[in-house]
Protein backbone atom coordinates (compact mmCIF):
# COMPACT_ATOMS: atom_id res chain seq x y z
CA UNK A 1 13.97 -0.95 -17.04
CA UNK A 2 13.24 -2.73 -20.60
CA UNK A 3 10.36 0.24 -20.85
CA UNK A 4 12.92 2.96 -20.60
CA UNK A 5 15.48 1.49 -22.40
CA UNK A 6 13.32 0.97 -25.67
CA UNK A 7 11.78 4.24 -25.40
CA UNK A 8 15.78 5.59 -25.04
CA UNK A 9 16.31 3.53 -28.64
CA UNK A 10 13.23 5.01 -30.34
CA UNK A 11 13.98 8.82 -29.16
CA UNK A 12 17.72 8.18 -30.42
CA UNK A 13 15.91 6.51 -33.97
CA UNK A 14 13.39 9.47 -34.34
CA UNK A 15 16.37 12.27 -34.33
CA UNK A 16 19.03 9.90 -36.47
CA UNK A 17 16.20 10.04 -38.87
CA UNK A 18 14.54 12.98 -39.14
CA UNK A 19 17.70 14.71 -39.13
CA UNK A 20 18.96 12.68 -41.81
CA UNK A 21 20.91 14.75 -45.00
CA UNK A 22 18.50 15.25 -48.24
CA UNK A 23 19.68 13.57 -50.91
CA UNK A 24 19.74 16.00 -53.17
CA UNK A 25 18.64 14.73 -56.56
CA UNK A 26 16.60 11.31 -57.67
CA UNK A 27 17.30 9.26 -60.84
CA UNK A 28 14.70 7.63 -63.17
CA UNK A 29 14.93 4.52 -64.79
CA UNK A 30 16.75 5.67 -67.65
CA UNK A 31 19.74 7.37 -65.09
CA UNK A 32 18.49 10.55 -65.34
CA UNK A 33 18.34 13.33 -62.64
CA UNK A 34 14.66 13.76 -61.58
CA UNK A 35 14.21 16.93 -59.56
CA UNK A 36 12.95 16.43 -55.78
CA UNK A 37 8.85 17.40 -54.63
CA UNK A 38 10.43 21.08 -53.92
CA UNK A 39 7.21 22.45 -51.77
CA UNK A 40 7.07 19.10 -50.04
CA UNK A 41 11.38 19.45 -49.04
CA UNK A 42 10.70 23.08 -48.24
CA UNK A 43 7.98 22.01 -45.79
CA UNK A 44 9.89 19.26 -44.08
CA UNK A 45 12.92 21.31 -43.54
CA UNK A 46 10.02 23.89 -41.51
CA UNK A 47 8.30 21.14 -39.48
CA UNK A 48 11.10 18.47 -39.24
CA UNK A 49 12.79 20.05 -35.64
CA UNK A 50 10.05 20.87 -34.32
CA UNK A 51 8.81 17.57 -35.05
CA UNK A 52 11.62 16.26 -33.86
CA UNK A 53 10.97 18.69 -30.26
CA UNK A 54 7.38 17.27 -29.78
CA UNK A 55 7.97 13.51 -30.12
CA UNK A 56 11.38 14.12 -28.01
CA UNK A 57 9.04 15.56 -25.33
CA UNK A 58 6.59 13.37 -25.24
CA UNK A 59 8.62 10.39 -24.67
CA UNK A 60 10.20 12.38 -21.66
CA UNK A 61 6.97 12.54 -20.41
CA UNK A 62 5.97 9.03 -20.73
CA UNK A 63 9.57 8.03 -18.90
CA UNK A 64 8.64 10.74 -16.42
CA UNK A 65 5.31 8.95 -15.81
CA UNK A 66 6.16 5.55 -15.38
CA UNK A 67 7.29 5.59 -11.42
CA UNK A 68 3.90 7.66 -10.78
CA UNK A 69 1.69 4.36 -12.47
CA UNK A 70 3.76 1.50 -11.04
CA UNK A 71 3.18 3.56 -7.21
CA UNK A 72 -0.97 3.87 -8.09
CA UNK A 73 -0.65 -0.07 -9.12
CA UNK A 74 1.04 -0.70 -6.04
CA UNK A 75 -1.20 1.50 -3.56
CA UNK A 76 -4.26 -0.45 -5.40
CA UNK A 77 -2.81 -3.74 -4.61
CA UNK A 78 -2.29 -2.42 -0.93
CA UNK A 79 -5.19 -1.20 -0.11
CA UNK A 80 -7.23 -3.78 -1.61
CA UNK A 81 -4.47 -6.42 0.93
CA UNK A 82 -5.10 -3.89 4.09
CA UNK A 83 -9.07 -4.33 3.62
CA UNK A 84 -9.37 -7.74 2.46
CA UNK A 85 -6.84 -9.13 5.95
CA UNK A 86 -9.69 -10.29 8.01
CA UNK A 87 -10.04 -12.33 11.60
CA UNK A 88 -11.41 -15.71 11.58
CA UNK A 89 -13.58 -17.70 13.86
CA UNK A 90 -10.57 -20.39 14.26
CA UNK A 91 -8.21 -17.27 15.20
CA UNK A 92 -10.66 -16.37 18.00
CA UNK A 93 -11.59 -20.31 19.13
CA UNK A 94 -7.28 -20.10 19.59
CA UNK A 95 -7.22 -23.93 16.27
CA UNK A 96 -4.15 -21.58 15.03
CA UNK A 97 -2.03 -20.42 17.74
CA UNK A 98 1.48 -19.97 16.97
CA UNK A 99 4.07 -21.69 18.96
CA UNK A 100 6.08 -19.04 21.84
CA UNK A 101 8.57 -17.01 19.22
CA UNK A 102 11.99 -17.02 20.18
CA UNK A 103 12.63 -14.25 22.76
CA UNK A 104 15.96 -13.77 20.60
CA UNK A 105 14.20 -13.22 17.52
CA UNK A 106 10.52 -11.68 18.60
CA UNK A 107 11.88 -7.84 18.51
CA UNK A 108 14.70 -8.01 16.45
CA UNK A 109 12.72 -6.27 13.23
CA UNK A 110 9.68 -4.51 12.98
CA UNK A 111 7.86 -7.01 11.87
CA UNK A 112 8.06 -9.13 14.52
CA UNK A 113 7.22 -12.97 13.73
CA UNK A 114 4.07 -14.30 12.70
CA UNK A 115 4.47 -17.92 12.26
CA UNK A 116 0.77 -18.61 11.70
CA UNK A 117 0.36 -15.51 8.94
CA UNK A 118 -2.84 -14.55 10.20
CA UNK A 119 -1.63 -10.85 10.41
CA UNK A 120 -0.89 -10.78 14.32
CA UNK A 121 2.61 -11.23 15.71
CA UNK A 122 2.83 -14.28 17.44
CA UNK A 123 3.91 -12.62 20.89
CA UNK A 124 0.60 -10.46 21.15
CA UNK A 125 -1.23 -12.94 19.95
CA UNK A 126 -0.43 -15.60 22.57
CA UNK A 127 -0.77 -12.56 25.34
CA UNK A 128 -4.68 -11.50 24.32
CA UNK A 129 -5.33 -15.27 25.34
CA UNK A 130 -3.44 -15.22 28.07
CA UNK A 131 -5.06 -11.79 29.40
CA UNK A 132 -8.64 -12.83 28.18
CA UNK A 133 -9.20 -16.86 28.41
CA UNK A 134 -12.45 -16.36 29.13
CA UNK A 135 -14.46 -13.72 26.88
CA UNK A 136 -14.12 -14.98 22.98
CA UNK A 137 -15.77 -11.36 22.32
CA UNK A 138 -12.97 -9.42 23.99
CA UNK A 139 -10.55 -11.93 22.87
CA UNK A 140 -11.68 -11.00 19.62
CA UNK A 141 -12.03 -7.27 19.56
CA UNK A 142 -8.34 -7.46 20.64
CA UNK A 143 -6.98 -9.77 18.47
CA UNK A 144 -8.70 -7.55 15.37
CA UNK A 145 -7.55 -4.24 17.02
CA UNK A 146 -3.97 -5.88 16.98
CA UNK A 147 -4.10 -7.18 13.65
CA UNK A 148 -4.80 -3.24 12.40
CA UNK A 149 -2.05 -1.78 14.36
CA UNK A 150 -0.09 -4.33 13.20
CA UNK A 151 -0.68 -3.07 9.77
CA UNK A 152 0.61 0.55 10.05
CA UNK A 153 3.69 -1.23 10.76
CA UNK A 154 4.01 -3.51 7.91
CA UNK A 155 1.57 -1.79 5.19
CA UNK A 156 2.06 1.61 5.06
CA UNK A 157 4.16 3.44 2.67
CA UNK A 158 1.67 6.74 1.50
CA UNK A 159 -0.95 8.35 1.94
CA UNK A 160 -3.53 5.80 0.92
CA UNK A 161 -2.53 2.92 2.33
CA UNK A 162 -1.94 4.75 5.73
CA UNK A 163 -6.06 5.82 5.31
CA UNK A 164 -6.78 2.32 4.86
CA UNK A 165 -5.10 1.16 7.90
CA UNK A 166 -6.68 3.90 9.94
CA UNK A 167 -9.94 2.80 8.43
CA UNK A 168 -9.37 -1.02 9.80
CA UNK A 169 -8.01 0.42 13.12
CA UNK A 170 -11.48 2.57 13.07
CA UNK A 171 -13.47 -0.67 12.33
CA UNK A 172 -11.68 -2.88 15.53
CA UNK A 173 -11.63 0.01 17.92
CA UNK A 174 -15.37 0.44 17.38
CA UNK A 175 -15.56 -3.28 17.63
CA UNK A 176 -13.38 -3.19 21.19
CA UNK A 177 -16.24 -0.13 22.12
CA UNK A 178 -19.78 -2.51 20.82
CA UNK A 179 -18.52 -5.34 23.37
CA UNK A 180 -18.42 -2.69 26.45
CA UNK A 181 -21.24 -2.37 28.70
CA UNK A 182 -22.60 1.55 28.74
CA UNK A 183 -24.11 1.77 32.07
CA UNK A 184 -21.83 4.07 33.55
CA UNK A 185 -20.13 5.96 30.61
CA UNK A 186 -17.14 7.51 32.54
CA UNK A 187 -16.15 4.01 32.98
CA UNK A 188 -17.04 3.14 29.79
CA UNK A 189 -14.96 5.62 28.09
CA UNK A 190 -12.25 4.85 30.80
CA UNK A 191 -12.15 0.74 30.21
CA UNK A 192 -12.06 1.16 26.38
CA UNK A 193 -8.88 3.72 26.53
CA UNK A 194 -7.23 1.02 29.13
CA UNK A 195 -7.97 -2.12 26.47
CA UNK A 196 -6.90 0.07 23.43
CA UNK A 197 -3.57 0.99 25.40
CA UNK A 198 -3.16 -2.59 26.46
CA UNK A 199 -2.86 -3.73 22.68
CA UNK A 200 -1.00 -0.51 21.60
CA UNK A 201 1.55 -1.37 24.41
CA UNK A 202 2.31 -4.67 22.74
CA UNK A 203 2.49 -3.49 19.09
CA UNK A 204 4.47 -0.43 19.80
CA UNK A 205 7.02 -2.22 22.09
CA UNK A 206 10.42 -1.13 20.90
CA UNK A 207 12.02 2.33 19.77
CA UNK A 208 12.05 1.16 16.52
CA UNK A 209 8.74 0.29 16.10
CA UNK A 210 7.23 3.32 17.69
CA UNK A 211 9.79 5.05 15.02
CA UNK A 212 7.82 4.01 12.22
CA UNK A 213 4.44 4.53 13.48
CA UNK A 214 5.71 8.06 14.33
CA UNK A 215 7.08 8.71 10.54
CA UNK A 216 3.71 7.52 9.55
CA UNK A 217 2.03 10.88 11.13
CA UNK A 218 3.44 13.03 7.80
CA UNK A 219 1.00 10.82 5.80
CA UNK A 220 -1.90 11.77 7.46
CA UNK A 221 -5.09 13.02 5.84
CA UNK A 222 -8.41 13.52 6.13
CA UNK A 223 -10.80 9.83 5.62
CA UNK A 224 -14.17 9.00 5.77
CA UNK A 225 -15.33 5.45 7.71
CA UNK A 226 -16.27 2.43 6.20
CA UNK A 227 -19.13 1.49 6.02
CA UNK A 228 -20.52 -2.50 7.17
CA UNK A 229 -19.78 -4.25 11.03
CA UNK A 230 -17.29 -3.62 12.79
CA UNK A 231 -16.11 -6.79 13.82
CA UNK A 232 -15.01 -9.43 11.54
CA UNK A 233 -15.99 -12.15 13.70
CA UNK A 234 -20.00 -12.03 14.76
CA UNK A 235 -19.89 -11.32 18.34
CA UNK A 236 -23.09 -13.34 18.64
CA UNK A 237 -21.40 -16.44 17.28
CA UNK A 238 -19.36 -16.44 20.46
CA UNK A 239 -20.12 -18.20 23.07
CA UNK A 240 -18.73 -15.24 25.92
């Protein structure tokens, strides 16, 4: 790294020169031997090493710092991604479907393939429609609820970017819960689990996939919710 390097060059300049030989006499202008500041060389011999020690140091520490900054820029840049991915009205009204991914292709990363870059893969994208043609407010819930789990796969690399995540996955799962009719809570609590697992099912579909989210589970903290809607898409701008 250029940073590095030219710190590397002025450590190596700062010892060459302060442990540079004396000269031991200066001349005037006529040739003749003027005698060196003696109390000024006596002090620089006491404070040039340990000079020398201090700047050495603090250069190490500036080297040691630099991966620690370029990871906070990063999470910053993450977590303001993670938060900023949102659902659209033409994602729910289906104006952006992807075309059927090639069965070939579909599970051969973790990714997965999301032709359309709207943050869903394409295959559990094109399966919420097929599994809920007819409610744009499920459809939706889903399709935001996907696009979170999505993101532990794709997004998370510490601490705070797994918290962010968790935060969106909060945010649709609450969404999934406000389009749920209450009358009878068992069955309430019971159809909420069964959509959750339905989209969980589909993101988590292969070992390798459900072998990152499970490495993801020694990032876990503590997180407070955030605050605003849940859904990213009005429900009540939805026709069903």
């Amino acid at each position: 790294m250029l940073i590095n390097s030219n710190l590397g060059i002025l450590g190596r300049d700062i010892i060459i020169f302060i442990t540079m030989p004396e000269e031991s006499s200066r001349f005037d202008s006529h040739g003749h031997g003027v005698k060196p500041n003696s109390i000024f060389r006596r002090a620089w011999r006491i404070v040039r090493i340990p000079l020398a020690v201090i700047i050495i140091l603090f250069i190490g520490l500036v080297i040691y710092r630099i991966p620690a900054a370029q990871e906070r820029l990063k999470t910053e840049e993450v977590v303001k991604k993670i938060h900023a991915q949102k659902l659209t009205l033409a994602d729910v009204l289906g104006q952006r479907l992807p075309p059927e991914p090639d069965p070939a292709l579909k599970d051969a990363t973790v990714e997965g393939i999301d032709a359309n870059n709207n943050g869903i893969r394409d295959d559990v994208e094109l399966a919420i429609f097929k599994l809920h043609p007819d409610s744009a407010r499920i459809r939706a819930a889903e399709l935001q609820y996907a696009m979170a789990l999505q993101m532990y796969l794709t997004e998370v690399f510490n601490s705070d970017s797994l918290i962010a995540v968790a935060q969106e996955d909060e945010r649709a799962s609450s969404c999934i819960a406000d389009q749920l009719p209450r009358d009878a809570i068992q069955v309430y609590y019971l159809d909420l689990q069964q959509k959750k697992n339905e989209i969980r099912g589909m993101i988590l579909n292969t070992e390798e996939r459900r072998k990152k989210a499970n490495q993801n589970t020694r990032l876990v903290r503590s997180f407070g919710s955030l605050e605003g809607p849940h859904c990213d898409v009005d429900p009540k701008s939805l026709p069903n």
